[in-house]
N, C-alpha and C. Protein backbone atom coordinates (compact mmCIF):
# COMPACT_ATOMS: atom_id res chain seq x y z
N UNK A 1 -41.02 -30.40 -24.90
CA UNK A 1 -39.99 -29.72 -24.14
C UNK A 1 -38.65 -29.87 -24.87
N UNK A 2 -37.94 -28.83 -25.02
CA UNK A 2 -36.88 -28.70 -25.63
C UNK A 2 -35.58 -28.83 -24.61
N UNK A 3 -34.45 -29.92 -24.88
CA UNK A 3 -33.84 -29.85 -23.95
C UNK A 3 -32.34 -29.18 -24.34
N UNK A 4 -31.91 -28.03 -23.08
CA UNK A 4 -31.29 -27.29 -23.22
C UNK A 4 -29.98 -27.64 -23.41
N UNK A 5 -29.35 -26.95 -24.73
CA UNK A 5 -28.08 -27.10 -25.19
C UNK A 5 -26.79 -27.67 -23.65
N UNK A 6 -25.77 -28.70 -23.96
CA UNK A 6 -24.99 -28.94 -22.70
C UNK A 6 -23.99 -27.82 -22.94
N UNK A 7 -23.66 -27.16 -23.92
CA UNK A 7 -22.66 -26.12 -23.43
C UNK A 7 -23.46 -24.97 -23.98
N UNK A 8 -22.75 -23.50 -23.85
CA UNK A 8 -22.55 -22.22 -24.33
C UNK A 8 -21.60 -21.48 -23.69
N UNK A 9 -21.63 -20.98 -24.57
CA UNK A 9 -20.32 -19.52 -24.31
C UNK A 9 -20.83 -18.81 -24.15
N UNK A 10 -20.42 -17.69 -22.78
CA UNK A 10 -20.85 -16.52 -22.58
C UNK A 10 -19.07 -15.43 -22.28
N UNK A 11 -19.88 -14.69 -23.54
CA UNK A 11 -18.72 -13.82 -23.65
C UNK A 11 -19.31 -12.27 -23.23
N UNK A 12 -17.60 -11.90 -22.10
CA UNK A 12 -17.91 -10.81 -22.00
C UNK A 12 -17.18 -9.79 -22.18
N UNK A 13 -18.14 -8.35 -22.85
CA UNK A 13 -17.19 -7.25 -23.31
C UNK A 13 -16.01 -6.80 -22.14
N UNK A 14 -14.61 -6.53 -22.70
CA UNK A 14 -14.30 -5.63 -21.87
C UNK A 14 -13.79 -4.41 -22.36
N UNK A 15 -12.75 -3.99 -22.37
CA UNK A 15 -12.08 -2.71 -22.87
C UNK A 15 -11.31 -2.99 -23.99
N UNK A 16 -10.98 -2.01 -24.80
CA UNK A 16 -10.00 -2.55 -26.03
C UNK A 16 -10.82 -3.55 -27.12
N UNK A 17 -11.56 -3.74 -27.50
CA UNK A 17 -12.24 -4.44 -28.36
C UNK A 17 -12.36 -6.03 -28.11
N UNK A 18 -12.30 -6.16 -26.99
CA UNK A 18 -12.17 -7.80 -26.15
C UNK A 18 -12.94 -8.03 -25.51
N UNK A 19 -13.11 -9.67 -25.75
CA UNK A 19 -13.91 -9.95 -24.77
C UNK A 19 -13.53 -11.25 -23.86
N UNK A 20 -14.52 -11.22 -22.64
CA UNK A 20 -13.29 -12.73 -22.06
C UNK A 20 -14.76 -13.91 -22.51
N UNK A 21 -13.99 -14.72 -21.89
CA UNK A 21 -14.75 -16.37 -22.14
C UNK A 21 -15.04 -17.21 -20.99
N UNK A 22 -16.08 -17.37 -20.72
CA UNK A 22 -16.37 -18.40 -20.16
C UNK A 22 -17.68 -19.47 -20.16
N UNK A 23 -17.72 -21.04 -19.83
CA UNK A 23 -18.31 -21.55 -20.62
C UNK A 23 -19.15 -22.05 -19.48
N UNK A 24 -20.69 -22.60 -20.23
CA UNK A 24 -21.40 -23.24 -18.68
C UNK A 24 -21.79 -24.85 -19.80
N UNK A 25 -21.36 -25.70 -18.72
CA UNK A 25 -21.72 -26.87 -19.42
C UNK A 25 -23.02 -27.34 -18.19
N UNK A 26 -23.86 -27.89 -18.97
CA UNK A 26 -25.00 -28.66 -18.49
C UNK A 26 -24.97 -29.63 -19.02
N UNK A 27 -25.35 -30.56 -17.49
CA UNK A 27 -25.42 -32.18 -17.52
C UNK A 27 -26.76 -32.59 -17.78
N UNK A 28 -27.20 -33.24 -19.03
CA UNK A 28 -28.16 -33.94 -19.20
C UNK A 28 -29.07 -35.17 -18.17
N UNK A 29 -28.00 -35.52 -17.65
CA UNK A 29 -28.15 -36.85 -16.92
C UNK A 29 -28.55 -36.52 -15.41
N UNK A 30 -29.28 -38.00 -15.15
CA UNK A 30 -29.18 -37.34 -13.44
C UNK A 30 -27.79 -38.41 -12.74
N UNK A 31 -27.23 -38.20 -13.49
CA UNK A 31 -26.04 -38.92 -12.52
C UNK A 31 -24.97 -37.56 -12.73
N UNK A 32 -23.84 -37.02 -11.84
CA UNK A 32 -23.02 -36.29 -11.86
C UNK A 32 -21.86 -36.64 -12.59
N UNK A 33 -21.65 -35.83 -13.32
CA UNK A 33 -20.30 -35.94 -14.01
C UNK A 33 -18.84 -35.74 -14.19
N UNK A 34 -18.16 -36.32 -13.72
CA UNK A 34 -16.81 -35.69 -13.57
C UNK A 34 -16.12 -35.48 -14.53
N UNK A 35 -14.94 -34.69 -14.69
CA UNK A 35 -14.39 -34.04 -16.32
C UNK A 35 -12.96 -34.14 -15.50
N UNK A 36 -11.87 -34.51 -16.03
CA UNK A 36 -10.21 -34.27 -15.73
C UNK A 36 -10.12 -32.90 -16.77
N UNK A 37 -10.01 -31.50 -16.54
CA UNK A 37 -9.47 -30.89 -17.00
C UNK A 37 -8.10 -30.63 -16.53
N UNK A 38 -7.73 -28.85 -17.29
CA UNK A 38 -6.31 -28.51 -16.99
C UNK A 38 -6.89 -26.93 -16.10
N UNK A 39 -6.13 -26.54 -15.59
CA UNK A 39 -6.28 -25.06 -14.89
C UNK A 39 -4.94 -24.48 -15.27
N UNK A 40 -5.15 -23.47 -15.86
CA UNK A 40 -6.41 -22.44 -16.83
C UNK A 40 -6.67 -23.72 -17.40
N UNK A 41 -8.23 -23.18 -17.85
CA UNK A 41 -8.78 -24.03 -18.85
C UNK A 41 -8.73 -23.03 -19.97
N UNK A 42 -8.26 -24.05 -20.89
CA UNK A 42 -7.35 -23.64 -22.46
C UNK A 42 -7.74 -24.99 -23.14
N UNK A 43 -8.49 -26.11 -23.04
CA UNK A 43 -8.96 -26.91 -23.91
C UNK A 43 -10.41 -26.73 -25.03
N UNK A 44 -10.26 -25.61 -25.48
CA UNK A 44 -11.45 -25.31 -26.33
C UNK A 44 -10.31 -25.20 -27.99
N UNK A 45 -11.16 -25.21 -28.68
CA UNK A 45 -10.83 -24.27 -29.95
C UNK A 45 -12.41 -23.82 -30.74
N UNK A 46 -11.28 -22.45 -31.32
CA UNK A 46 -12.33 -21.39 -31.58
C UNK A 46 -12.49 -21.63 -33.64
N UNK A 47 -13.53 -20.97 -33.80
CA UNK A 47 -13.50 -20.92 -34.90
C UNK A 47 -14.62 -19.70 -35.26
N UNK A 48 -14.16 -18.73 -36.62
CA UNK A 48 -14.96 -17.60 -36.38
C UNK A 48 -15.09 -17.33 -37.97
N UNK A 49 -16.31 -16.86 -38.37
CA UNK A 49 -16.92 -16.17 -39.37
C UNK A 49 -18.40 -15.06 -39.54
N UNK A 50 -18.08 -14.86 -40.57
CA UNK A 50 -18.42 -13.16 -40.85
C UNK A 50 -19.41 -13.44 -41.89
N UNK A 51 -20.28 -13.12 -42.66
CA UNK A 51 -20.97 -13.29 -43.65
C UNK A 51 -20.88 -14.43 -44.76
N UNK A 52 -20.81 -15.59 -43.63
CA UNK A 52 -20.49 -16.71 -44.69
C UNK A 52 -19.40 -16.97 -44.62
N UNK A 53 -18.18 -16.29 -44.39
CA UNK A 53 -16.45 -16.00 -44.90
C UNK A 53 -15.72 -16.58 -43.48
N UNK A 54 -15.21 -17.38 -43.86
CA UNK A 54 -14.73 -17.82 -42.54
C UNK A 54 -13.37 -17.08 -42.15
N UNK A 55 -12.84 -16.25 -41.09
CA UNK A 55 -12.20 -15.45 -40.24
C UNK A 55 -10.98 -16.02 -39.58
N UNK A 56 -9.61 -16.06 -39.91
CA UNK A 56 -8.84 -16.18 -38.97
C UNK A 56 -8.76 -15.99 -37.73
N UNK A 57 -8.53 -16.60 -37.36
CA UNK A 57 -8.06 -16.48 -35.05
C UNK A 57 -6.97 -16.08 -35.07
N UNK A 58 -6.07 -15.46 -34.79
CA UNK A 58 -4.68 -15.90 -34.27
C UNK A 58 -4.59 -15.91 -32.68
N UNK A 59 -3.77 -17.09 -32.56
CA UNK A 59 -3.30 -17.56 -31.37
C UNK A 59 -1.99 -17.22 -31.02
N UNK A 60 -1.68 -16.43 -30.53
CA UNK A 60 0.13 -16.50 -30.38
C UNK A 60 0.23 -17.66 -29.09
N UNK A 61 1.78 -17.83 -29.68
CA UNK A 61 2.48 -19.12 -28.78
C UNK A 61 2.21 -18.84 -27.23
N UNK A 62 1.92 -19.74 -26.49
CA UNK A 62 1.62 -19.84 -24.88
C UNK A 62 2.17 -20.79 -24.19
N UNK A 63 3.36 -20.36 -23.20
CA UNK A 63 4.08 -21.50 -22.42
C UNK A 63 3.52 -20.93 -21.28
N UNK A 64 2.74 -21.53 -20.49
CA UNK A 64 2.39 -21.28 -19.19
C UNK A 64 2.19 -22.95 -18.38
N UNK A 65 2.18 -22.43 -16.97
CA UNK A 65 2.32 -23.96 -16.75
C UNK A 65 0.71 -24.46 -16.30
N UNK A 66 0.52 -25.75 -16.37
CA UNK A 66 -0.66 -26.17 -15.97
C UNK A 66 -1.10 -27.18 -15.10
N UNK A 67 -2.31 -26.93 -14.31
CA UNK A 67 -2.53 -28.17 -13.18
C UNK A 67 -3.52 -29.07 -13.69
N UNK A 68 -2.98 -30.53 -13.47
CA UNK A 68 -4.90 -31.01 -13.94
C UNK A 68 -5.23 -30.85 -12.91
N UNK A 69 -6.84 -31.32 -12.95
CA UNK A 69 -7.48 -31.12 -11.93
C UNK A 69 -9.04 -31.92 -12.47
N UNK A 70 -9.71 -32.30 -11.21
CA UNK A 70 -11.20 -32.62 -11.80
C UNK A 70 -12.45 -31.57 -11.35
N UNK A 71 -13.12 -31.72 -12.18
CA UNK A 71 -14.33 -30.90 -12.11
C UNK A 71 -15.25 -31.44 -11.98
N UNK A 72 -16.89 -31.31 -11.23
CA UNK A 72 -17.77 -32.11 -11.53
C UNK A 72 -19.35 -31.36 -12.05
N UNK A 73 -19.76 -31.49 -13.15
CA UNK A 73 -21.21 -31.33 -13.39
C UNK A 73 -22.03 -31.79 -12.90
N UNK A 74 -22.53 -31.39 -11.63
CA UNK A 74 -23.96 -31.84 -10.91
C UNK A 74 -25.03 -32.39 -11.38
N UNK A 75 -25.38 -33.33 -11.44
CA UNK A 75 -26.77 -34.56 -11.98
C UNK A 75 -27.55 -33.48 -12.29
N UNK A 76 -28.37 -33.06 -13.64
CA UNK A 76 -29.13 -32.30 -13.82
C UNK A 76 -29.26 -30.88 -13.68
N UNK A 77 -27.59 -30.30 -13.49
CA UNK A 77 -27.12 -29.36 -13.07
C UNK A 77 -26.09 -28.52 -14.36
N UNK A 78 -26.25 -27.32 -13.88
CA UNK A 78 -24.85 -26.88 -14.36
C UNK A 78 -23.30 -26.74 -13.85
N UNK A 79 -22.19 -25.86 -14.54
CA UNK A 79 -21.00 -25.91 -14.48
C UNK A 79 -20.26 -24.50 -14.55
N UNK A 80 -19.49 -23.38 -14.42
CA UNK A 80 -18.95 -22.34 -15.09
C UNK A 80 -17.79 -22.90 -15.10
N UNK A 81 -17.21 -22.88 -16.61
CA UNK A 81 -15.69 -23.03 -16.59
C UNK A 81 -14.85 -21.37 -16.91
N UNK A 82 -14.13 -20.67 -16.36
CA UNK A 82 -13.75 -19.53 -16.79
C UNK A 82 -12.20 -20.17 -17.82
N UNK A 83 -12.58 -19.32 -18.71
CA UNK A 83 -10.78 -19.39 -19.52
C UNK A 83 -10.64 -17.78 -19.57
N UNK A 84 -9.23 -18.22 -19.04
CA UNK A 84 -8.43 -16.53 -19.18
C UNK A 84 -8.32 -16.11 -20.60
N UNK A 85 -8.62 -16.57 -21.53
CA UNK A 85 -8.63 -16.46 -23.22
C UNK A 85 -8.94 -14.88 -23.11
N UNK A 86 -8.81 -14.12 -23.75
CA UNK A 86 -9.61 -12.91 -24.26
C UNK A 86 -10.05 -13.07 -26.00
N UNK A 87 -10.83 -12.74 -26.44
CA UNK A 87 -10.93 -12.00 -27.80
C UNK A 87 -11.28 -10.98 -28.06
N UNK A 88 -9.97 -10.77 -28.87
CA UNK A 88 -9.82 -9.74 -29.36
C UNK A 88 -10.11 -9.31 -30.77
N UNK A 89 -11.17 -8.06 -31.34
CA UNK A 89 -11.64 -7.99 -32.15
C UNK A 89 -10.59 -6.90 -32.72
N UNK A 90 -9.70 -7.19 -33.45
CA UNK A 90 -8.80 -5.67 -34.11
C UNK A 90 -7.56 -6.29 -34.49
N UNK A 91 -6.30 -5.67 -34.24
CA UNK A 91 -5.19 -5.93 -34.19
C UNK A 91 -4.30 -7.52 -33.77
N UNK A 92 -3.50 -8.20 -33.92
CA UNK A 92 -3.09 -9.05 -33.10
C UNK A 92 -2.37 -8.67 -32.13
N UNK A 93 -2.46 -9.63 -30.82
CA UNK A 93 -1.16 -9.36 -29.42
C UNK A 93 -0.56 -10.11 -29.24
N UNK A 94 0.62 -9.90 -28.92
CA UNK A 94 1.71 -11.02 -28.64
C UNK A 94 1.34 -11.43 -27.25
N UNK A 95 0.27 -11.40 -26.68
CA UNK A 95 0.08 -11.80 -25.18
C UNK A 95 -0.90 -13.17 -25.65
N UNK A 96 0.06 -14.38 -25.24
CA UNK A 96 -0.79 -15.57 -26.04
C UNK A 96 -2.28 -16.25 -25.12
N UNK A 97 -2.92 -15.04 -24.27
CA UNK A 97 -3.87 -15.59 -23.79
C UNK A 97 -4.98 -14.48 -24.50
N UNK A 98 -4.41 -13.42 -25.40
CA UNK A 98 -5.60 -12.80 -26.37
C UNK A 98 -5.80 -13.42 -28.14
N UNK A 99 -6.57 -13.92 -28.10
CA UNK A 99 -6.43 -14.73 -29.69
C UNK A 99 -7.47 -13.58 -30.48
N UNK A 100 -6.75 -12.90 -31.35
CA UNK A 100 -7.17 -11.85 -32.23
C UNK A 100 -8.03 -12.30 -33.49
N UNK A 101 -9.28 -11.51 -34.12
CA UNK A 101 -9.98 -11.71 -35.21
C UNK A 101 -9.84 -10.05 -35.99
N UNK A 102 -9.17 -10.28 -37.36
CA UNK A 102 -9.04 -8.74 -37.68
C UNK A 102 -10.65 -8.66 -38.39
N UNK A 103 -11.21 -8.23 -37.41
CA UNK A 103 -12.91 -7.90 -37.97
C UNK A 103 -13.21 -7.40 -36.80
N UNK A 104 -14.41 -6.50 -37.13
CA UNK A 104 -15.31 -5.89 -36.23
C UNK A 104 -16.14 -7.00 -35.38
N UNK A 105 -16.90 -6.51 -34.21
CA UNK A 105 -16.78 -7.40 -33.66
C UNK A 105 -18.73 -8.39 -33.95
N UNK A 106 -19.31 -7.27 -34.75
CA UNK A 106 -20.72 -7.13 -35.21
C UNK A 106 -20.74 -7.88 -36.02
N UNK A 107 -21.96 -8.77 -35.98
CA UNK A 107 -21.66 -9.79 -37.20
C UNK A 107 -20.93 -11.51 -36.82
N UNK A 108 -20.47 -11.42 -36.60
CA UNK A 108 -19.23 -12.46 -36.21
C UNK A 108 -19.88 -13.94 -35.17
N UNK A 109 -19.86 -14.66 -35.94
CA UNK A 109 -20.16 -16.36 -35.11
C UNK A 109 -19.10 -16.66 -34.92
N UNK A 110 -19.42 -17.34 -33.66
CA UNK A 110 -18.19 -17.80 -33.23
C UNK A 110 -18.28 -19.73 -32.61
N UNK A 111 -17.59 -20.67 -33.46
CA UNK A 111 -17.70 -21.88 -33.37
C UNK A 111 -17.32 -22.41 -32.00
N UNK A 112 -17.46 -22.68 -31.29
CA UNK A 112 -16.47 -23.59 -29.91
C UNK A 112 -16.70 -24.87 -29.95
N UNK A 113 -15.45 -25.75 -29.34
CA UNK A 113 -15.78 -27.39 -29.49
C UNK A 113 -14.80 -27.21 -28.58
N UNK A 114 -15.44 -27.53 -27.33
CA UNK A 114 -14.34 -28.20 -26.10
C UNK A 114 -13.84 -29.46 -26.34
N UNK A 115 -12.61 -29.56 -25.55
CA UNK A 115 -11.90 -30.67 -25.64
C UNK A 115 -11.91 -31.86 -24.68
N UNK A 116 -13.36 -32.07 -24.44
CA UNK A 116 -14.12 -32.91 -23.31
C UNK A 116 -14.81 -33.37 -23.87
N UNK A 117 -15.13 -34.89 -22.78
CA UNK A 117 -16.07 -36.15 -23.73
C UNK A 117 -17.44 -35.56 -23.88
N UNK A 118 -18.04 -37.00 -24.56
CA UNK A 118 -19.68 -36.39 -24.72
C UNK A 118 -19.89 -36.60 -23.26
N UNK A 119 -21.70 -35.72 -23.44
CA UNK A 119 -22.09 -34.37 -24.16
C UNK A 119 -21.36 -33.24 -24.53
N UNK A 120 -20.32 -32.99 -23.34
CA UNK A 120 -19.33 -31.82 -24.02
C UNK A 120 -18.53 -31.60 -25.11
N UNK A 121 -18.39 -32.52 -25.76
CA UNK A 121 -17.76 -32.49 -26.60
C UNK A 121 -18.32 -31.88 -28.35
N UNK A 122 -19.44 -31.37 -28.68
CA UNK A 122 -19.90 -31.10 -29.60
C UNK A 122 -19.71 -29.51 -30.13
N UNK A 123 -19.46 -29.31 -31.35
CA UNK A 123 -19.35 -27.45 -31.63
C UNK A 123 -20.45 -26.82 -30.92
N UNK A 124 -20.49 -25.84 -30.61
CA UNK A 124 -21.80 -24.53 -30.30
C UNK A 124 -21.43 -23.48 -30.96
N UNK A 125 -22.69 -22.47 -30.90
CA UNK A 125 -22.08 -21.32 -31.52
C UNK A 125 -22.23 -19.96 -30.68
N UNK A 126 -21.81 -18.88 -31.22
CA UNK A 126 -22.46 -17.89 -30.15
C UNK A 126 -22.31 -16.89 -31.81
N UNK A 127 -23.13 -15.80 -31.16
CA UNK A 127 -23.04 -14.37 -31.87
C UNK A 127 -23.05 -13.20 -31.00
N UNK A 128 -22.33 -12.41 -31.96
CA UNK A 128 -21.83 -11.28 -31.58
C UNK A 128 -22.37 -9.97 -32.47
């Protein structure tokens, strides 16, 4: 039995060559897990490449304000964390919750490493 990855990203298309983000973490353990995040959750970083070639992000600057807060992963359970992030496959935006890749959107891995302890804490990948 193969045991299932504790995070992934599920990204979804929307309009304009973007997509939004959100992440499901699964708890290995049968004990429940609590996490101190922030709301929005904005503790990830991205990392993206194309045929081998690794791809700029841009992030524009983001002053917004934030709450902590705790979360808990259910003993043997999962989690949805939503981030208001978009990606954006094209152009850059000065709206610092779209982080732009000037590439198509075909092709393209995309690294994540939340900014939460283990298990969460390890890269994943997704494709696009």
């Amino acid at each position: 039995m193969t045991a299932h990855p504790p995070c992934r990203a599920i990204l979804t298309p929307g309009g304009d060559a973007e997509y939004g983000i959100r992440f499901e973490l699964t708890n290995p353990t049968p004990h429940p897990t609590a996490l101190a995040i922030d709301e929005p959750f904005l503790q990830f970083r991205v990392r993206a490449a194309a045929d081998g070639a690794a791809l700029v992000v841009v992030q524009p600057t983001l002053d917004i304000p934030i709450n902590p807060t705790t979360v808990t992963v259910p003993a043997a359970g999962t989690l949805a964390l939503a981030s208001p992030v978009r990606l954006r496959f094209g152009a850059p935006s000065r709206d610092g919750l779209v982080w732009s890749i000037a590439h198509a959107p075909a092709g393209v891995e995309l690294t994540f490493t939340l900014d939460l302890p283990a298990p969460f804490d390890q890269p994943f990948t997704a494709r696009l």
